[in-house]
C-alpha atoms as a PDB file:
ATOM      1  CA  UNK A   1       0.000   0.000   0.000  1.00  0.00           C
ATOM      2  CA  UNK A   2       1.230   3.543  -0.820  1.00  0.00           C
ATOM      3  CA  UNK A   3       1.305   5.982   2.178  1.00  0.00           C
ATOM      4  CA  UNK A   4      -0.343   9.042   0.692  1.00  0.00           C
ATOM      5  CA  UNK A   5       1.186  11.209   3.149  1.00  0.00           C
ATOM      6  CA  UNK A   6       4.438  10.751   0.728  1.00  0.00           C
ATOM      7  CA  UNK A   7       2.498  12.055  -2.026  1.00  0.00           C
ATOM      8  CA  UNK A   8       1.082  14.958  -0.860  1.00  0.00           C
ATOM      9  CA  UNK A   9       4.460  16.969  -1.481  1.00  0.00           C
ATOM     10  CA  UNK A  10       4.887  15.425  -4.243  1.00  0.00           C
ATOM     11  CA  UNK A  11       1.164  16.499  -6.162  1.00  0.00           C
ATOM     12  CA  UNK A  12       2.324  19.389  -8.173  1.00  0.00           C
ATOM     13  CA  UNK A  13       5.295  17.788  -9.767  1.00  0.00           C
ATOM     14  CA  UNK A  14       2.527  14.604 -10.461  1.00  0.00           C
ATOM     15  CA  UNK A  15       0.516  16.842 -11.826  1.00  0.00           C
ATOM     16  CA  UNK A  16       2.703  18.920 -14.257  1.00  0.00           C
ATOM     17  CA  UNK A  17       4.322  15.620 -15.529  1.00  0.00           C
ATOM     18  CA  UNK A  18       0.542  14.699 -16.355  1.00  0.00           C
ATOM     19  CA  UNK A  19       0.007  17.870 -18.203  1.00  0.00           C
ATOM     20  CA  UNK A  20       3.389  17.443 -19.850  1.00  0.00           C
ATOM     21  CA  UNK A  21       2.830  14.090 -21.143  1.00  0.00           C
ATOM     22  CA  UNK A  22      -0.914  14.638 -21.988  1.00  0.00           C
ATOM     23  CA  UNK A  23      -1.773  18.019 -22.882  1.00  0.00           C
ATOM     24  CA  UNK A  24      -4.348  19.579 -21.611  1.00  0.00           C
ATOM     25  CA  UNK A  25      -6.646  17.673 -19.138  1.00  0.00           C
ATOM     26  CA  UNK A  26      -9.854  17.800 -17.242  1.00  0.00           C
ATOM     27  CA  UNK A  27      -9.257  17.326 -12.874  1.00  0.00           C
ATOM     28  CA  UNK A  28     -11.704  13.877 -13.145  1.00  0.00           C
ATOM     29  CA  UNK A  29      -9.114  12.638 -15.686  1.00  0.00           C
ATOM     30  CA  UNK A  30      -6.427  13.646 -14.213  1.00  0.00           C
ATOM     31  CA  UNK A  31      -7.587  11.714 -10.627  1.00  0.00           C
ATOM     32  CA  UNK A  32      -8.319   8.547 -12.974  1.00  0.00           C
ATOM     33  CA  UNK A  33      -5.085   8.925 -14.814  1.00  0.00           C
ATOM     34  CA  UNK A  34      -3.014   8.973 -11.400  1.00  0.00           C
ATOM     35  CA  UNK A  35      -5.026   5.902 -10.170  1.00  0.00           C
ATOM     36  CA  UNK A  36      -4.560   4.206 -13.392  1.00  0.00           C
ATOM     37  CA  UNK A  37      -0.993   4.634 -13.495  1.00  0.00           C
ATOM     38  CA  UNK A  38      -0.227   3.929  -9.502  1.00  0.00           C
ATOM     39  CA  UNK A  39      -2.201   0.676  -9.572  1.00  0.00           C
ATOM     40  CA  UNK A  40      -5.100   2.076  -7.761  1.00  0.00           C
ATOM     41  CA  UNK A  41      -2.819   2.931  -5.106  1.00  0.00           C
ATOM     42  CA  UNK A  42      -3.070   6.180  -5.078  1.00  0.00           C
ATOM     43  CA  UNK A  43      -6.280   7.995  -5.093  1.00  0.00           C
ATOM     44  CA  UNK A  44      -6.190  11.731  -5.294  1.00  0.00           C
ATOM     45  CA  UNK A  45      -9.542  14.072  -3.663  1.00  0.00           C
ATOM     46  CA  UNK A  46     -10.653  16.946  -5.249  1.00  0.00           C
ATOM     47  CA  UNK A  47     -10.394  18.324  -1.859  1.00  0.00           C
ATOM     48  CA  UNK A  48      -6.283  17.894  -2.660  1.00  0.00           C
ATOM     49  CA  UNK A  49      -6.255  18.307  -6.509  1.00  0.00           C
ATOM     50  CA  UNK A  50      -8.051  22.096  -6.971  1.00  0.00           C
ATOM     51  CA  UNK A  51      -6.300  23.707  -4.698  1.00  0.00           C
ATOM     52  CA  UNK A  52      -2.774  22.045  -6.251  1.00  0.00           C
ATOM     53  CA  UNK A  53      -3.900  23.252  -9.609  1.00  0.00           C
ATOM     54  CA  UNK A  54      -5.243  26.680  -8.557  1.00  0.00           C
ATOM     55  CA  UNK A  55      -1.749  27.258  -7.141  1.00  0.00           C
ATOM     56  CA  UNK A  56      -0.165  26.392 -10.289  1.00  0.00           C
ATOM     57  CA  UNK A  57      -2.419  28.685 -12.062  1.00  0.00           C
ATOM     58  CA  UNK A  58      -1.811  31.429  -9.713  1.00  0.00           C
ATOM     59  CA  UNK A  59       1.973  30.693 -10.028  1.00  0.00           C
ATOM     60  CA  UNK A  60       1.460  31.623 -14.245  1.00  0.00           C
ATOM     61  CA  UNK A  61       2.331  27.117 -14.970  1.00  0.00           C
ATOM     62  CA  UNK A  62      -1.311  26.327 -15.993  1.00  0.00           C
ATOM     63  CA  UNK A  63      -4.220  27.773 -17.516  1.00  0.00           C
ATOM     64  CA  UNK A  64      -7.828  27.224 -17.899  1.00  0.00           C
ATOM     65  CA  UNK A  65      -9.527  26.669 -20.738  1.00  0.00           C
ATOM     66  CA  UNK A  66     -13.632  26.057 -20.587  1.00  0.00           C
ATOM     67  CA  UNK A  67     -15.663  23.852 -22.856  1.00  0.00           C
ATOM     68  CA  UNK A  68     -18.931  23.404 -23.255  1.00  0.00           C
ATOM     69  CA  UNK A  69     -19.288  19.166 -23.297  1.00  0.00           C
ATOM     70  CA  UNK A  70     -22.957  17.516 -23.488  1.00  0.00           C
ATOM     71  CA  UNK A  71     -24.197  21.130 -22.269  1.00  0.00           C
ATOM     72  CA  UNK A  72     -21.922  21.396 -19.064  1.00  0.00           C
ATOM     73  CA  UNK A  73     -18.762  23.230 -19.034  1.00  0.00           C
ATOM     74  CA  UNK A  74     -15.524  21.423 -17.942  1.00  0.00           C
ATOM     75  CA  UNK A  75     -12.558  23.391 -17.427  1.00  0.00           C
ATOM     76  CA  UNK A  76      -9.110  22.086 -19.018  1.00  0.00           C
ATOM     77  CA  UNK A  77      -5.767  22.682 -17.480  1.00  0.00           C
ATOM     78  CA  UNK A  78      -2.750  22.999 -19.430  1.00  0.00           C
ATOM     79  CA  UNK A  79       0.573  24.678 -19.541  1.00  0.00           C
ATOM     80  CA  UNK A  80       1.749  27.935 -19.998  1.00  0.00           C
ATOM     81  CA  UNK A  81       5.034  28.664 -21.780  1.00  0.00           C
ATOM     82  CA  UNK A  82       6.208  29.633 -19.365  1.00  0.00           C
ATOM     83  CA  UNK A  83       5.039  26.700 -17.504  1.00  0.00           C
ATOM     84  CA  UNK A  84       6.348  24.508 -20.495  1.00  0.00           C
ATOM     85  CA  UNK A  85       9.664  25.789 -19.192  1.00  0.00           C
ATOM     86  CA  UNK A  86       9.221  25.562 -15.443  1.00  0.00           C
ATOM     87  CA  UNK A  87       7.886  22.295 -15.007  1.00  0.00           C
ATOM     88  CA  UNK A  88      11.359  20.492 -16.542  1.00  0.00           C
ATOM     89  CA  UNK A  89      12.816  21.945 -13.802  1.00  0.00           C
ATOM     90  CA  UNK A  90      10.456  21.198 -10.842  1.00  0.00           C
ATOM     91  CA  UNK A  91      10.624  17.614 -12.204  1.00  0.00           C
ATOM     92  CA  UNK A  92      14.410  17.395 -12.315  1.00  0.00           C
ATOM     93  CA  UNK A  93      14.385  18.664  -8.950  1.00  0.00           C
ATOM     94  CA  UNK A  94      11.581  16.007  -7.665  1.00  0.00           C
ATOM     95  CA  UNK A  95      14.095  13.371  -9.306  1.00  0.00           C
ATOM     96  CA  UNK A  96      17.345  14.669  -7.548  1.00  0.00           C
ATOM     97  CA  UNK A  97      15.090  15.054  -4.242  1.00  0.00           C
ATOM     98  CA  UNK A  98      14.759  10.921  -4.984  1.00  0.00           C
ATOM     99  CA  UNK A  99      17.949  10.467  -5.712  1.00  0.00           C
ATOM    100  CA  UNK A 100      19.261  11.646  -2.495  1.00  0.00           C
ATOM    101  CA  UNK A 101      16.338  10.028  -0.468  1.00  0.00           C
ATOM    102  CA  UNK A 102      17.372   6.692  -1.959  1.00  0.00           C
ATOM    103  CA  UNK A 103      21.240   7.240  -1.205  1.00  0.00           C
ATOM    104  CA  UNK A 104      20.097   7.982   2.055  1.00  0.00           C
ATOM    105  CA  UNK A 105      17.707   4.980   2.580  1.00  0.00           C
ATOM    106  CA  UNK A 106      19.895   2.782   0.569  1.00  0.00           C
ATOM    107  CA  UNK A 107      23.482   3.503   1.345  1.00  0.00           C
ATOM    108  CA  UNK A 108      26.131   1.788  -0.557  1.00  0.00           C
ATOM    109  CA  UNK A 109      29.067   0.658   1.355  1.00  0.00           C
ATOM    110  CA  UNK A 110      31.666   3.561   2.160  1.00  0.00           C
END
């Protein structure tokens, strides 16, 4: 079982990569997608995701786009340019952040 209170630091990076490998994406799809991909490990609350997207969107790394879908509007995140730019680094620093952790949890012989 995956202990979600790892995670939680971790959401806006999760996110980003999301929006980097799929375009632009809806917050149900992006819950599903995360499930999907951890297993069903990991299940992400709206209660968790809006306010980690309307951060990024405050921040200038996502936008909102609104469709009108069967008659009811669904809002679409996606990235800026500038958010283009920022999330390579934010993910490169998630991945040295891991790196580290597993030197640390996994030490190699000195």
């Amino acid at each position: 079982m995956i202990d979600s209170q790892l995670y939680k630091g971790s959401l806006q990076p999760i996110l980003l990569k999301l929006l980097q490998d799929n375009g632009k994406m809806y917050g149900y799809e992006m819950t599903q997608k995360i499930k999907l991909m951890s297993n069903n490990q990991l299940e992400i609350k709206e209660g968790a995701l809006y306010p980690a997207l309307h951060k990024l969107e405050a921040q200038g790394i996502i936008e909102v786009e609104a469709e009108k879908i069967d008659g009811r509007i669904r809002k679409y995140y996606k990235l800026t340019e500038f958010g283009e730019k920022e999330s390579v680094n934010r993910l490169q620093s998630i991945i040295n952040t891991l790196e580290q952790l597993q030197q640390l949890l996994q030490p190699k012989n000195i």
